[in-house]
PDB file of N, CA and C in Angstrom:
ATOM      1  N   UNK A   1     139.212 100.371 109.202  1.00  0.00           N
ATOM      2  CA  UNK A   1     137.915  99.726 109.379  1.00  0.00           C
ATOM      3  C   UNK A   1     137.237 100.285 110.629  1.00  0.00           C
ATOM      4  N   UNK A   2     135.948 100.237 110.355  1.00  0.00           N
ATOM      5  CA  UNK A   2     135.191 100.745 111.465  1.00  0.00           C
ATOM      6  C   UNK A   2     134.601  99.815 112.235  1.00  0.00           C
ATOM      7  N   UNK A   3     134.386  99.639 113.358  1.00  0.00           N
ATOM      8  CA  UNK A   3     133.301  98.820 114.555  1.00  0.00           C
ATOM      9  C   UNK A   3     132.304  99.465 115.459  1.00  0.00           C
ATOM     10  N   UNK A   4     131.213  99.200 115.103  1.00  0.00           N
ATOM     11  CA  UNK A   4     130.212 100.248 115.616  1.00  0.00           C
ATOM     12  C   UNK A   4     129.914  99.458 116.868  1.00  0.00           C
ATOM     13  N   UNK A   5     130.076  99.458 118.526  1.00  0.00           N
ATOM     14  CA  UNK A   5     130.156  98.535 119.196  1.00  0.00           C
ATOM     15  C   UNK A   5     128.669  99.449 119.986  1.00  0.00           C
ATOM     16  N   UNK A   6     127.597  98.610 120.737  1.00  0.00           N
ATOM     17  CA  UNK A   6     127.020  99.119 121.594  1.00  0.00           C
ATOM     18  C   UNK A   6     126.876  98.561 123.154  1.00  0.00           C
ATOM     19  N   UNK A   7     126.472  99.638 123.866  1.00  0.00           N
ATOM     20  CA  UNK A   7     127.012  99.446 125.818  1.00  0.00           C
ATOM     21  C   UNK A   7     125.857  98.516 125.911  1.00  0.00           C
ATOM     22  N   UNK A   8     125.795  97.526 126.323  1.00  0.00           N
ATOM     23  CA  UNK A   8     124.540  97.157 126.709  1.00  0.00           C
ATOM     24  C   UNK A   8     123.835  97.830 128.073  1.00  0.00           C
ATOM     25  N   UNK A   9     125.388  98.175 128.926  1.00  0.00           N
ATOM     26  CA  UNK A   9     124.242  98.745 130.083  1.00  0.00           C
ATOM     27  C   UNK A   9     123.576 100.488 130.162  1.00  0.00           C
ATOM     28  N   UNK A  10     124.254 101.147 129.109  1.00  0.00           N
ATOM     29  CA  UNK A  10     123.806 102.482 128.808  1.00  0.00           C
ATOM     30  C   UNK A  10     123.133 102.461 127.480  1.00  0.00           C
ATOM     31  N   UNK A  11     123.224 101.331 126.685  1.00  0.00           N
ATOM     32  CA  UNK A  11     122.157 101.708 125.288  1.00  0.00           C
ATOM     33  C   UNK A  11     123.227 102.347 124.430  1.00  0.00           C
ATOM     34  N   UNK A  12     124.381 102.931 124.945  1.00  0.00           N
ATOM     35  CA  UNK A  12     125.236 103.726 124.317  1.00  0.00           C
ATOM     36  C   UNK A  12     125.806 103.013 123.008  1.00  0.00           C
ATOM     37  N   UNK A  13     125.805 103.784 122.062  1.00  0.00           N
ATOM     38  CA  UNK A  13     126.679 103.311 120.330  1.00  0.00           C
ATOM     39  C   UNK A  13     127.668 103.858 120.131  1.00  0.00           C
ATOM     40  N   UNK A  14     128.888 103.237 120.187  1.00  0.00           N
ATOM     41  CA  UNK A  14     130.408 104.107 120.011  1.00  0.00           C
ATOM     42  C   UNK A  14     130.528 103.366 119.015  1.00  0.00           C
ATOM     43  N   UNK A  15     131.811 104.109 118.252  1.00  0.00           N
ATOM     44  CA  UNK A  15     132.574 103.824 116.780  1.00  0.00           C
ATOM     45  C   UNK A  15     133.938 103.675 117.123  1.00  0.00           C
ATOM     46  N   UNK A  16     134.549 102.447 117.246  1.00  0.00           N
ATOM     47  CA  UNK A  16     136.062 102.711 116.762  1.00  0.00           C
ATOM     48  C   UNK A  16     136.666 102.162 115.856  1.00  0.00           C
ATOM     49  N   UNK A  17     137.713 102.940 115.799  1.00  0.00           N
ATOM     50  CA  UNK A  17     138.858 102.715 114.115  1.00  0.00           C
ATOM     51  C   UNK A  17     139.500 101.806 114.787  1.00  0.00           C
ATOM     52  N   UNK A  18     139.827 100.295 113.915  1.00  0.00           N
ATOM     53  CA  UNK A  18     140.996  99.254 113.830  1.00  0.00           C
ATOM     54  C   UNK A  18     141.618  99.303 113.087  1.00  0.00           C
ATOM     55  N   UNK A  19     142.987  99.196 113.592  1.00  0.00           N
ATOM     56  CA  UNK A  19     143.879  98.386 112.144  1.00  0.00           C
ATOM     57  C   UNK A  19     144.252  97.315 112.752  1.00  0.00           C
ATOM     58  N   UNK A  20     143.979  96.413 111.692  1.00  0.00           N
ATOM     59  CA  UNK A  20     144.758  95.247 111.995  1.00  0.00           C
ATOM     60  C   UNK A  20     143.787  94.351 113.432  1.00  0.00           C
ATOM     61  N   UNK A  21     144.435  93.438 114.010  1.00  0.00           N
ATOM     62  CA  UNK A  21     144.003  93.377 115.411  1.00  0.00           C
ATOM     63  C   UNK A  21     143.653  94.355 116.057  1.00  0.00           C
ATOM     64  N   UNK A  22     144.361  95.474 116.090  1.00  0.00           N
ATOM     65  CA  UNK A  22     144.657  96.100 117.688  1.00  0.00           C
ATOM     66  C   UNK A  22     143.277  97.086 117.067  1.00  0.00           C
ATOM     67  N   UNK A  23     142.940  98.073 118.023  1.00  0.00           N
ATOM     68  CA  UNK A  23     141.271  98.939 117.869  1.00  0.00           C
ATOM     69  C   UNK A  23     141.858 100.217 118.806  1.00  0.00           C
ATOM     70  N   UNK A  24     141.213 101.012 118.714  1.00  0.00           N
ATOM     71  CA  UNK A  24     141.469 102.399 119.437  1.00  0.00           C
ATOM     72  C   UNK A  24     139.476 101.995 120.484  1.00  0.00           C
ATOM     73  N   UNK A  25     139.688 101.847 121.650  1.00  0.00           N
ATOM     74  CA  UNK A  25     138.416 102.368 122.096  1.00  0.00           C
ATOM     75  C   UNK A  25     139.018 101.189 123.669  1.00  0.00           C
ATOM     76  N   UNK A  26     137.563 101.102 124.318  1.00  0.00           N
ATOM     77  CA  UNK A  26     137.777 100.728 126.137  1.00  0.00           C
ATOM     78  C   UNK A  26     137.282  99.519 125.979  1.00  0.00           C
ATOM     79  N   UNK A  27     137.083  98.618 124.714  1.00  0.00           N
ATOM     80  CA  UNK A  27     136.087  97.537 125.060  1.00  0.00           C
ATOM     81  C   UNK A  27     137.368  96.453 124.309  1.00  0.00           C
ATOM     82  N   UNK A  28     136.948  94.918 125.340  1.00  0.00           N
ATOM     83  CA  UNK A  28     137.959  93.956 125.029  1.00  0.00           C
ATOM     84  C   UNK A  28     137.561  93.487 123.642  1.00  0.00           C
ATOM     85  N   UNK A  29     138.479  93.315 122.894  1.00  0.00           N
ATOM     86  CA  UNK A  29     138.493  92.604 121.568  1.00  0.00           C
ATOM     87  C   UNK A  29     137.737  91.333 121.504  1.00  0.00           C
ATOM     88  N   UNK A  30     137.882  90.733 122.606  1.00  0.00           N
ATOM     89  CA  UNK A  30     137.362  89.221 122.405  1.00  0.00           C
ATOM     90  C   UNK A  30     135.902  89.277 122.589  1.00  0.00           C
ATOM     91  N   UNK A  31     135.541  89.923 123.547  1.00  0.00           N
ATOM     92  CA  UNK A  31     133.871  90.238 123.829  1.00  0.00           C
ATOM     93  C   UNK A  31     133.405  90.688 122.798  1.00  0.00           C
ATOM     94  N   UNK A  32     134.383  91.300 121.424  1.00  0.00           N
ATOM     95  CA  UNK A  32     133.456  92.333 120.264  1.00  0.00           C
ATOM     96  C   UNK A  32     133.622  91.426 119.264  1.00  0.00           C
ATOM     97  N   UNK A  33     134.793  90.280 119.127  1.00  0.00           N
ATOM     98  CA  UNK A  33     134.529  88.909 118.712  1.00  0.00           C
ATOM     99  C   UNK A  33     133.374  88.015 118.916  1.00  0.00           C
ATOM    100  N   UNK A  34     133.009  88.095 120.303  1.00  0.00           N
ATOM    101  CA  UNK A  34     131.668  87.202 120.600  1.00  0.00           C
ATOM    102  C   UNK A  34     130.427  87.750 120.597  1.00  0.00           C
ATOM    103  N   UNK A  35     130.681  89.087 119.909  1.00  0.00           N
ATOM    104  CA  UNK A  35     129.332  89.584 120.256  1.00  0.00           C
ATOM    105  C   UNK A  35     128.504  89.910 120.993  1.00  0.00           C
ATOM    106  N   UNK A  36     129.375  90.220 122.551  1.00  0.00           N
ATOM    107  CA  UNK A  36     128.823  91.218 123.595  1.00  0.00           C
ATOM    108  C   UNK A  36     129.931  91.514 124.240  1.00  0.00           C
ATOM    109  N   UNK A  37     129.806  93.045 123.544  1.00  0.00           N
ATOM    110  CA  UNK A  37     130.291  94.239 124.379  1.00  0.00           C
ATOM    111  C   UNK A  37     130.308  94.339 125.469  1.00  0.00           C
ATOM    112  N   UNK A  38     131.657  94.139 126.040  1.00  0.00           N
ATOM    113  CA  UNK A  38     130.990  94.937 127.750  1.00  0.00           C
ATOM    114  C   UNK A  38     132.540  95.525 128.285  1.00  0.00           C
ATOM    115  N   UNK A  39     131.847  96.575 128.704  1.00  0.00           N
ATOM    116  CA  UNK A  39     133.381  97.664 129.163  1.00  0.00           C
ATOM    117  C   UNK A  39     134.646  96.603 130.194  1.00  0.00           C
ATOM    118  N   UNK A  40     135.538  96.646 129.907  1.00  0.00           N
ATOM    119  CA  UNK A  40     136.878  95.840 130.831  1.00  0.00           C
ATOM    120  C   UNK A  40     137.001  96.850 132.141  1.00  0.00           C
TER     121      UNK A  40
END
């Protein structure tokens, strides 16, 4: 599965691959649960 997450403070749009829970990328799971991204 894919997650198209965006930076709010660069505008930036990254893509990462999940399986399962766990995600390949720098951003906390729970913030991409609530619906704002923001780098850990």
């Amino acid at each position: 599965m894919k997650i198209r997450v965006k930076n709010l403070d660069t505008e930036e749009v990254q893509e990462y691959f999940c399986i399962g829970p766990f995600y390949f990328g720098s951003y906390s799971r729970l913030t991409l649960v609530l619906g704002n991204p923001k780098k850990t």
